[in-house]
PDB file of N, CA and C in Angstrom:
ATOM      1  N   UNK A   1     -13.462   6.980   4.432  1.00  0.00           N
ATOM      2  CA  UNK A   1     -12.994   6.223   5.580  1.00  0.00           C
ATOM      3  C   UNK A   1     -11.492   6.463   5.735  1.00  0.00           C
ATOM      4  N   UNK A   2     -10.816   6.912   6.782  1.00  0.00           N
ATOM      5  CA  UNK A   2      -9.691   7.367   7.224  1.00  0.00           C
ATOM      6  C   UNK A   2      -9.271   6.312   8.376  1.00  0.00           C
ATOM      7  N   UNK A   3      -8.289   5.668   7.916  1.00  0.00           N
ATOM      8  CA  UNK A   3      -7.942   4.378   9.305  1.00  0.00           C
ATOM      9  C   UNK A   3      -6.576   4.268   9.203  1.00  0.00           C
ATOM     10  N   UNK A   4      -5.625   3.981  10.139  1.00  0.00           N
ATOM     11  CA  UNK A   4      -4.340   3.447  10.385  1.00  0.00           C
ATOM     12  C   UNK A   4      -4.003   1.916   9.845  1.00  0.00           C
ATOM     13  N   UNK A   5      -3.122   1.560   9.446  1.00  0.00           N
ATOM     14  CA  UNK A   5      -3.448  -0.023   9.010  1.00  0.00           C
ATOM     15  C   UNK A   5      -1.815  -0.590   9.550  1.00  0.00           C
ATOM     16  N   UNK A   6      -1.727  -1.685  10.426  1.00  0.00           N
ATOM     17  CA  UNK A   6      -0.710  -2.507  10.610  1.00  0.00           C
ATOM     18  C   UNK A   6      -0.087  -3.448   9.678  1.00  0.00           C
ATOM     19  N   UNK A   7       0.793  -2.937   8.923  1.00  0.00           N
ATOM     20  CA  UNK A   7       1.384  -4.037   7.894  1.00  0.00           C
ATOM     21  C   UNK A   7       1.691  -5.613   8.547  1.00  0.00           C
ATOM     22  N   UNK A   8       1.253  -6.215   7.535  1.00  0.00           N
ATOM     23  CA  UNK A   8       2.079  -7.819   8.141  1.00  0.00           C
ATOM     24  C   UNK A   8       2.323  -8.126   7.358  1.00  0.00           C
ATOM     25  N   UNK A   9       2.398  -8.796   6.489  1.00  0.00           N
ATOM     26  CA  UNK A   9       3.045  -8.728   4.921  1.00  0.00           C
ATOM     27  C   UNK A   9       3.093  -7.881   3.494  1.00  0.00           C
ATOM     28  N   UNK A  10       4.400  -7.935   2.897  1.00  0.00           N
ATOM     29  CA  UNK A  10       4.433  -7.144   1.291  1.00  0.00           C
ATOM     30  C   UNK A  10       4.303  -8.411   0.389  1.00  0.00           C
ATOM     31  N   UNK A  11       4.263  -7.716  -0.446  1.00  0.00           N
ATOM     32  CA  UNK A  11       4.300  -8.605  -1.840  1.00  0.00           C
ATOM     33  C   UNK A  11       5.460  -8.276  -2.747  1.00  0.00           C
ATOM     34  N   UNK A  12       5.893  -9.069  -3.664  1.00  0.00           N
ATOM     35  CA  UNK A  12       6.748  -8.566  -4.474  1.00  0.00           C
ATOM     36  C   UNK A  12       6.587  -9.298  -5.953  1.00  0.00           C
ATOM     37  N   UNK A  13       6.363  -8.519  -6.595  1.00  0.00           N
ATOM     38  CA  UNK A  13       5.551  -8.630  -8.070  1.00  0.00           C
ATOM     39  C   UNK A  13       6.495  -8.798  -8.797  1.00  0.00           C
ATOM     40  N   UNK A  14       6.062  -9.100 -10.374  1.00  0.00           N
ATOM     41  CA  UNK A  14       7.239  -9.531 -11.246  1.00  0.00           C
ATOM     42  C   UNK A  14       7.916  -8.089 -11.335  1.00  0.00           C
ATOM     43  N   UNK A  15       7.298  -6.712 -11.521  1.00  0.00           N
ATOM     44  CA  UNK A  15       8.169  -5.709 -12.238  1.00  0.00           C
ATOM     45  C   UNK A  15       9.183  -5.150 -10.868  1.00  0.00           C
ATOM     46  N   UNK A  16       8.882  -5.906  -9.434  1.00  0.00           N
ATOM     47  CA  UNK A  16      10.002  -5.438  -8.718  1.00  0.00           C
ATOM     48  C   UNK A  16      11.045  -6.415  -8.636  1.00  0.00           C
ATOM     49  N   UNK A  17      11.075  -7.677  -9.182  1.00  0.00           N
ATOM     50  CA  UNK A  17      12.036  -8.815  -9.441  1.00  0.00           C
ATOM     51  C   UNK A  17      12.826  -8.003 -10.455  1.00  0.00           C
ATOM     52  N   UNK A  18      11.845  -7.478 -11.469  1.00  0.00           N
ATOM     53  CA  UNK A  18      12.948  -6.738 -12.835  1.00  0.00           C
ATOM     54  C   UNK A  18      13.761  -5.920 -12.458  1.00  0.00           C
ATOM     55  N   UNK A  19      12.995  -4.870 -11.602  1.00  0.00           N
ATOM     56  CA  UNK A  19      13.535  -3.312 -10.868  1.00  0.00           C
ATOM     57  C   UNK A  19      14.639  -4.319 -10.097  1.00  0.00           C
ATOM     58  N   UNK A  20      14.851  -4.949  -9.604  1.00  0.00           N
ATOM     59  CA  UNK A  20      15.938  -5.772  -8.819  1.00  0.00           C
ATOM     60  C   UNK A  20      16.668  -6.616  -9.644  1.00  0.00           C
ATOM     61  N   UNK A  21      16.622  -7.363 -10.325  1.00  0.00           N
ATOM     62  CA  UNK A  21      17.597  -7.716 -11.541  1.00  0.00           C
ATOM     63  C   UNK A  21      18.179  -6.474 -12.049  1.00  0.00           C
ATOM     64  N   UNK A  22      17.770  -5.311 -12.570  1.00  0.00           N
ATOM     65  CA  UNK A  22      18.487  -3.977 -13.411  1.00  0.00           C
ATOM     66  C   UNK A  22      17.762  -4.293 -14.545  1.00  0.00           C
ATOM     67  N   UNK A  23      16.876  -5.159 -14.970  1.00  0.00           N
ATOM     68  CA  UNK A  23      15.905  -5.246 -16.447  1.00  0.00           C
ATOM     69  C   UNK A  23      14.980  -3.937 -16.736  1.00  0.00           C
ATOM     70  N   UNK A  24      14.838  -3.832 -15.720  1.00  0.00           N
ATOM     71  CA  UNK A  24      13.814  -2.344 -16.089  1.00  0.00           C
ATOM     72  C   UNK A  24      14.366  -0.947 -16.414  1.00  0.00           C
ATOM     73  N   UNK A  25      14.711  -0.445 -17.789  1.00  0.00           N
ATOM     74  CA  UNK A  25      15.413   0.743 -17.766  1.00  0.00           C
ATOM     75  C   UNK A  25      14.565   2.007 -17.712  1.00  0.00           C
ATOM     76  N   UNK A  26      13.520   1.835 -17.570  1.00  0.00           N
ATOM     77  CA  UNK A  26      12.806   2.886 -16.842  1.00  0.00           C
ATOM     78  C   UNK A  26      12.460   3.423 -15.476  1.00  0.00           C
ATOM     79  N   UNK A  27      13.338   2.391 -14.974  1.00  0.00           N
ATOM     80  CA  UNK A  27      13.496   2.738 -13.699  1.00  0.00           C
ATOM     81  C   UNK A  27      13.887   3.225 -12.784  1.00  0.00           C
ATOM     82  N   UNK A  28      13.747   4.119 -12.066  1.00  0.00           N
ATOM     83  CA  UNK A  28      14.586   5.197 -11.203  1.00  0.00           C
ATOM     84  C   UNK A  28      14.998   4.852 -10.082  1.00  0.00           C
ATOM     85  N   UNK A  29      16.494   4.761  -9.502  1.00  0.00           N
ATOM     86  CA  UNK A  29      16.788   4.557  -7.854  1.00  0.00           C
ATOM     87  C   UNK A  29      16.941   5.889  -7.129  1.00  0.00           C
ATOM     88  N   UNK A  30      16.942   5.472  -5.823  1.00  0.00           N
ATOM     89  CA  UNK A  30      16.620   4.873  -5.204  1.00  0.00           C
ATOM     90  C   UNK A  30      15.333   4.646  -4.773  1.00  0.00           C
ATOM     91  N   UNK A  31      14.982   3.213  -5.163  1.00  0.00           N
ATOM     92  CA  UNK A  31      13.481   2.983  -5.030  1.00  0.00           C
ATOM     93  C   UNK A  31      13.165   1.430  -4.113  1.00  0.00           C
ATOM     94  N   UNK A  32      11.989   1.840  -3.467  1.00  0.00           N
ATOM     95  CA  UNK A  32      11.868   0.690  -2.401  1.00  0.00           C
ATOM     96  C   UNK A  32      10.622  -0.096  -3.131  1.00  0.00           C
ATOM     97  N   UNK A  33      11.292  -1.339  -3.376  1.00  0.00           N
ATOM     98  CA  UNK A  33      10.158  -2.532  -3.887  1.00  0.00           C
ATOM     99  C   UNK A  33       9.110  -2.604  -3.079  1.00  0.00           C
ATOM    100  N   UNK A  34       7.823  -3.469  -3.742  1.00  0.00           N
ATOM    101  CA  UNK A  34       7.170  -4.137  -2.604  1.00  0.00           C
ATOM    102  C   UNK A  34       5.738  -3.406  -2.722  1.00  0.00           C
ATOM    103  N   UNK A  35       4.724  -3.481  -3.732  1.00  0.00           N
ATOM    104  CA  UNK A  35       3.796  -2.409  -3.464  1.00  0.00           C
ATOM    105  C   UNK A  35       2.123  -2.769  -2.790  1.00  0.00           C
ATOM    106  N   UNK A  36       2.798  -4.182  -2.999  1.00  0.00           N
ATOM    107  CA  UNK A  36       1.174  -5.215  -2.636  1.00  0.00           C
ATOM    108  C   UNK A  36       1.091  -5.447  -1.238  1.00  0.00           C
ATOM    109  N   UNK A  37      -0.113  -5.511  -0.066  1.00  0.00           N
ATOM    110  CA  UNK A  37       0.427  -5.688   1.291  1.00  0.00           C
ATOM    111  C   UNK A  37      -0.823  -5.983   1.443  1.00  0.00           C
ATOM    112  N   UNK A  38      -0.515  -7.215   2.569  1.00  0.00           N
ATOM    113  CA  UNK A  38      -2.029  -7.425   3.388  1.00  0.00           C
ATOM    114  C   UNK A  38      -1.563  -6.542   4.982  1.00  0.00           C
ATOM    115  N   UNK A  39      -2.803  -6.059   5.490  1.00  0.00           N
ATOM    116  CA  UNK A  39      -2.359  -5.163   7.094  1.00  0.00           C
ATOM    117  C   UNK A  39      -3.465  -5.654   7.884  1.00  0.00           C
ATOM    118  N   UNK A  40      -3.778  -5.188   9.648  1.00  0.00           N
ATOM    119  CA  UNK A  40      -5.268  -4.918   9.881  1.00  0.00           C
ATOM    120  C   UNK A  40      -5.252  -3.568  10.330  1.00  0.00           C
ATOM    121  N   UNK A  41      -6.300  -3.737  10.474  1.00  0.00           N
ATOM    122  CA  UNK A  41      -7.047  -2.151  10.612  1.00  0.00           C
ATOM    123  C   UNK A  41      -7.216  -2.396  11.902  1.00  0.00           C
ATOM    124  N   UNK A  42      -5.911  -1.127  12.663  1.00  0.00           N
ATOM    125  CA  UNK A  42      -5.624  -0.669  13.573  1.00  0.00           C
ATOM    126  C   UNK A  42      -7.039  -0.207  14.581  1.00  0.00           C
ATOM    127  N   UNK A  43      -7.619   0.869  13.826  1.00  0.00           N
ATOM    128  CA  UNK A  43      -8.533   1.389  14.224  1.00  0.00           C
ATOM    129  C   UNK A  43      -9.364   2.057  13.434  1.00  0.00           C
ATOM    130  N   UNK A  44     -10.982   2.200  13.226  1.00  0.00           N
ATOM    131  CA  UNK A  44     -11.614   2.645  12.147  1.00  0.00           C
ATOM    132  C   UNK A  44     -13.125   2.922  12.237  1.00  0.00           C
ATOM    133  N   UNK A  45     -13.665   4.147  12.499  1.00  0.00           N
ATOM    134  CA  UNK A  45     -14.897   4.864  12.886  1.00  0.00           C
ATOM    135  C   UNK A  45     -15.905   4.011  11.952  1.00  0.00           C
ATOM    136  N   UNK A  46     -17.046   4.593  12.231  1.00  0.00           N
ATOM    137  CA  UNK A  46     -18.042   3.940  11.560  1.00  0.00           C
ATOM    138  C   UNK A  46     -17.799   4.602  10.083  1.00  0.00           C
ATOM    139  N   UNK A  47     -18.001   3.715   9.325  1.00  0.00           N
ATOM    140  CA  UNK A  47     -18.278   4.275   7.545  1.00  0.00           C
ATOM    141  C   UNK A  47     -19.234   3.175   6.767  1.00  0.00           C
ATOM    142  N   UNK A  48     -19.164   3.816   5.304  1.00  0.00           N
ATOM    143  CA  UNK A  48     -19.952   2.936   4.384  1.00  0.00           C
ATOM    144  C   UNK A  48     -19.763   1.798   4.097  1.00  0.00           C
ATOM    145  N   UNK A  49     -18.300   2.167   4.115  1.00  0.00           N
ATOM    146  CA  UNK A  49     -17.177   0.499   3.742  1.00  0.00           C
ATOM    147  C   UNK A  49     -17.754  -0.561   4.278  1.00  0.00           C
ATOM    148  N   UNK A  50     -17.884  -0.524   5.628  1.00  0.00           N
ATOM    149  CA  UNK A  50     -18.043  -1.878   6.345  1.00  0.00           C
ATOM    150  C   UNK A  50     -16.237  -2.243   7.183  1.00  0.00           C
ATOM    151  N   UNK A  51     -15.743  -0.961   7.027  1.00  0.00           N
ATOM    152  CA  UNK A  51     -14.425  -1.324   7.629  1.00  0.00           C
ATOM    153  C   UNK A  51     -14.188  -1.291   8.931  1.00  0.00           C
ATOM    154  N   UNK A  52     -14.151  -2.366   9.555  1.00  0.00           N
ATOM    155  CA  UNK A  52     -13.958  -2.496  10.856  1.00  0.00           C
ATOM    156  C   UNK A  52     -12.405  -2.573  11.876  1.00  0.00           C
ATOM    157  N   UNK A  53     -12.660  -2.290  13.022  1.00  0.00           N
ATOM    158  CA  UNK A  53     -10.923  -2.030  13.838  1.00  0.00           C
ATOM    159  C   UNK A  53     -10.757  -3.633  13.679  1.00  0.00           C
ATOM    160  N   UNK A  54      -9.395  -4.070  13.704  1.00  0.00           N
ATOM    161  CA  UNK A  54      -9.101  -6.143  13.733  1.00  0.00           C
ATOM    162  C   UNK A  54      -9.087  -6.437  12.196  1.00  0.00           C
ATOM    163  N   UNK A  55     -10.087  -5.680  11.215  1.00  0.00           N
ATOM    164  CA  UNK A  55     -10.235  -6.466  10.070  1.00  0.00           C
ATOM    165  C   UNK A  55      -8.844  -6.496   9.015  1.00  0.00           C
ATOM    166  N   UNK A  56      -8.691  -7.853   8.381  1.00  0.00           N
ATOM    167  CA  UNK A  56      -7.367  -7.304   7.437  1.00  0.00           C
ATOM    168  C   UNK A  56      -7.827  -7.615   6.389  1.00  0.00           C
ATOM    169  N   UNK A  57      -7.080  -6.579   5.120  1.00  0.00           N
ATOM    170  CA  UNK A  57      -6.990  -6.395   4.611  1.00  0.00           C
ATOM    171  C   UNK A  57      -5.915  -6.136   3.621  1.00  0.00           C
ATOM    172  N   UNK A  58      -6.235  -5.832   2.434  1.00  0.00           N
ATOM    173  CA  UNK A  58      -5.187  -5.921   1.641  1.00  0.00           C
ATOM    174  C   UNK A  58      -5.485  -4.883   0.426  1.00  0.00           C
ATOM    175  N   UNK A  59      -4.185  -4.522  -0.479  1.00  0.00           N
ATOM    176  CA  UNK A  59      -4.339  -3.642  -1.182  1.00  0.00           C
ATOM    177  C   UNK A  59      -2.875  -3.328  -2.109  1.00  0.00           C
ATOM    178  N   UNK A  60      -3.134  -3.088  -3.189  1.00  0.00           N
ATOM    179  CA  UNK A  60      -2.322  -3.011  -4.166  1.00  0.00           C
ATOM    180  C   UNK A  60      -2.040  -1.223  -4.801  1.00  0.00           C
ATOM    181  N   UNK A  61      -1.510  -0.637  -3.958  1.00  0.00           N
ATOM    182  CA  UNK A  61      -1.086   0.718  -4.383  1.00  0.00           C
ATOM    183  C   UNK A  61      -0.206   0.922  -5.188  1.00  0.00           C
ATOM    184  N   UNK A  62      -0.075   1.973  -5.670  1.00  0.00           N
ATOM    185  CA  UNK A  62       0.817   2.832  -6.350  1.00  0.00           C
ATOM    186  C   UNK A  62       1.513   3.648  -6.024  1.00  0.00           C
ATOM    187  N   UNK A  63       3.099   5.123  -6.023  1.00  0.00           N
ATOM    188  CA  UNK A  63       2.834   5.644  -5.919  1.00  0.00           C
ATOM    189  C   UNK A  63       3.139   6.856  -6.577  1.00  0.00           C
ATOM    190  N   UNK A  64       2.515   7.965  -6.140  1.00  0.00           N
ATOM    191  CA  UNK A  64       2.265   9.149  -6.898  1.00  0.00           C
ATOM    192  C   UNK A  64       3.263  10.206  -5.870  1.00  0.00           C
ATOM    193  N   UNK A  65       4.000  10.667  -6.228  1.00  0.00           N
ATOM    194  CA  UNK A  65       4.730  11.751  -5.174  1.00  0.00           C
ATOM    195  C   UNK A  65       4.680  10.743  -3.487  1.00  0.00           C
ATOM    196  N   UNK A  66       4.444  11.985  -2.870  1.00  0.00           N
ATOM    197  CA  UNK A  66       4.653  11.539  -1.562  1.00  0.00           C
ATOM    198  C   UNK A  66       3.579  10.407  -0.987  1.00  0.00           C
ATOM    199  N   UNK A  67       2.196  10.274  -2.079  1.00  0.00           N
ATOM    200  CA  UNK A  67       1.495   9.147  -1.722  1.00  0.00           C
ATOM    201  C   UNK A  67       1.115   8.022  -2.378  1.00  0.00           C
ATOM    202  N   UNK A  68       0.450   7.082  -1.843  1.00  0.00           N
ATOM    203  CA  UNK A  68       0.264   6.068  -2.884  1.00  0.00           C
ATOM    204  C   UNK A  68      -1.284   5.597  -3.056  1.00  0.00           C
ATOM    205  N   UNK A  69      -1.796   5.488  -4.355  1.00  0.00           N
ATOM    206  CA  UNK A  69      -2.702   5.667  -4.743  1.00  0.00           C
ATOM    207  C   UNK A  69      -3.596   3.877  -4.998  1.00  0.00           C
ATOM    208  N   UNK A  70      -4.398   3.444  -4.683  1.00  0.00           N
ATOM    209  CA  UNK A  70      -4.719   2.052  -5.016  1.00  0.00           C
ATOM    210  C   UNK A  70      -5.205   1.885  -6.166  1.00  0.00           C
ATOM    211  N   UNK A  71      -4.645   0.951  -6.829  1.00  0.00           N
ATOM    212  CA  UNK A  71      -4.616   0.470  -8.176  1.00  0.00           C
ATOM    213  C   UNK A  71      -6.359   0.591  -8.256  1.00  0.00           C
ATOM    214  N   UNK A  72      -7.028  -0.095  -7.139  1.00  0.00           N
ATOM    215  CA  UNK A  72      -8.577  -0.511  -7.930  1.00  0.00           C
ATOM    216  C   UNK A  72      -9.377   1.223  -7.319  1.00  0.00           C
ATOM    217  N   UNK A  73      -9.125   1.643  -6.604  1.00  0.00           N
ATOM    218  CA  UNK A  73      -9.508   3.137  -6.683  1.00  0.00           C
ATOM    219  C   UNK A  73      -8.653   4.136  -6.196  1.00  0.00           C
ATOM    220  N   UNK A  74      -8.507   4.800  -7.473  1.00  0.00           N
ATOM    221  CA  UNK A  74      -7.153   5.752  -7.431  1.00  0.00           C
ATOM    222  C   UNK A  74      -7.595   7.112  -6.507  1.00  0.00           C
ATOM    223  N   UNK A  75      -8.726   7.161  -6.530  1.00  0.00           N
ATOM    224  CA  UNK A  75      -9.054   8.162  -5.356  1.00  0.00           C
ATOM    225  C   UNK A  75      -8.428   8.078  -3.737  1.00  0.00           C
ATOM    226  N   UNK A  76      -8.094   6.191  -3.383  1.00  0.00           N
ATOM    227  CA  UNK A  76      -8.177   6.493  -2.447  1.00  0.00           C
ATOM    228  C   UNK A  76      -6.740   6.107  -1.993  1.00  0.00           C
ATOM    229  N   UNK A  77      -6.196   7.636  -1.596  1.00  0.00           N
ATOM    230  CA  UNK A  77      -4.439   7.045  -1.002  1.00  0.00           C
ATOM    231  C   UNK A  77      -4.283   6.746  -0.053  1.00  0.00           C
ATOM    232  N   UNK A  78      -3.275   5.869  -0.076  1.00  0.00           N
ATOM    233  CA  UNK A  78      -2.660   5.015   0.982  1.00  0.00           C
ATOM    234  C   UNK A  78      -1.164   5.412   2.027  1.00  0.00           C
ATOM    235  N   UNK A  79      -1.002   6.503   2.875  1.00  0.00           N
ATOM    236  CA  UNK A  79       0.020   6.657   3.303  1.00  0.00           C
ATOM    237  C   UNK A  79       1.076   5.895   4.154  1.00  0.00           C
ATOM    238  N   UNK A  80       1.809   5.770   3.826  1.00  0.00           N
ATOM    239  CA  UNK A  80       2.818   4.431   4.852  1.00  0.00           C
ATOM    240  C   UNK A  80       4.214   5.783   5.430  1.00  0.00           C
ATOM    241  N   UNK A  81       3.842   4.908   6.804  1.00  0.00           N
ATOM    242  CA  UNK A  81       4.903   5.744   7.669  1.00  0.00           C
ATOM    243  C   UNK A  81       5.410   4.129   8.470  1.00  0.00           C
ATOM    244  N   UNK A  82       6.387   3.666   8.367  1.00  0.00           N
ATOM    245  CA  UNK A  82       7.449   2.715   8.893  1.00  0.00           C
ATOM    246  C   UNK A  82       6.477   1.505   8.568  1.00  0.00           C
ATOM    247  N   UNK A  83       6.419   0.860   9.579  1.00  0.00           N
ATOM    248  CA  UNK A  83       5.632  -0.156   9.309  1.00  0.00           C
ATOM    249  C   UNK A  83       4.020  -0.305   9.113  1.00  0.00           C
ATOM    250  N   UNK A  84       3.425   1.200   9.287  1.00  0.00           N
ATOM    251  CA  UNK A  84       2.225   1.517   9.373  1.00  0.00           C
ATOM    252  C   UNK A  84       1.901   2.380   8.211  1.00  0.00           C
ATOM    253  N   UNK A  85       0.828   1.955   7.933  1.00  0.00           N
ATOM    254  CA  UNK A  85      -0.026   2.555   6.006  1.00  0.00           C
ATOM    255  C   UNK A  85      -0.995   3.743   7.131  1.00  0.00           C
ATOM    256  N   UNK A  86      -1.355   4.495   6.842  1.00  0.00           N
ATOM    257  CA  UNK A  86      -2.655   5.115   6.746  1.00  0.00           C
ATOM    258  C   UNK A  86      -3.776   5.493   5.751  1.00  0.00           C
ATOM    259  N   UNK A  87      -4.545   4.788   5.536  1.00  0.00           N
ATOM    260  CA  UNK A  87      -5.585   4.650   4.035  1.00  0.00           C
ATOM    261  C   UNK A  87      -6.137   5.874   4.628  1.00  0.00           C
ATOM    262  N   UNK A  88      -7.140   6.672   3.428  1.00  0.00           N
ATOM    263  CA  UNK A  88      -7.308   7.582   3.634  1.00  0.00           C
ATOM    264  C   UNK A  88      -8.356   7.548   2.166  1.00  0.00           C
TER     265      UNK A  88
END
């Protein structure tokens, strides 16, 4: 399932409070907090999912190079361009 997703809220977890205090010395700048987000789904063809255009959702990525990968299936990345994700 390939869909556009409208952000409306981030999240901000304890290890980006740390990354923002300076506690985390494994941490590399320049880096943008914030990896948890609820969005809706812009628009979205028929699939297995059950993912529908209007529906929101939410999701806890990672990321890996230029994309970001969801914590509960790493198969499936999550691209964000400004205020807009594209799951994929």
């Amino acid at each position: 399932c390939e869909c556009p997703l409208y952000i409306l809220y981030g999240g901000i977890c304890g290890s980006d409070l740390g990354t923002y205090r300076g506690n985390l010395p494994y941490v590399s700048y320049p880096r943008i907090p914030g990896h948890e987000f609820s969005a809706r789904v812009v628009e979205a063809d028929e699939n297995e999912y059950g993912i529908k255009s209007g529906m929101i959702v939410t999701a806890n990525p990672y990321f890996n190079k230029s994309q970001i990968f969801s914590a509960a299936s790493p198969a499936v990345p999550v691209f964000l361009i400004s205020n807009f994700a594209y799951l994929r």
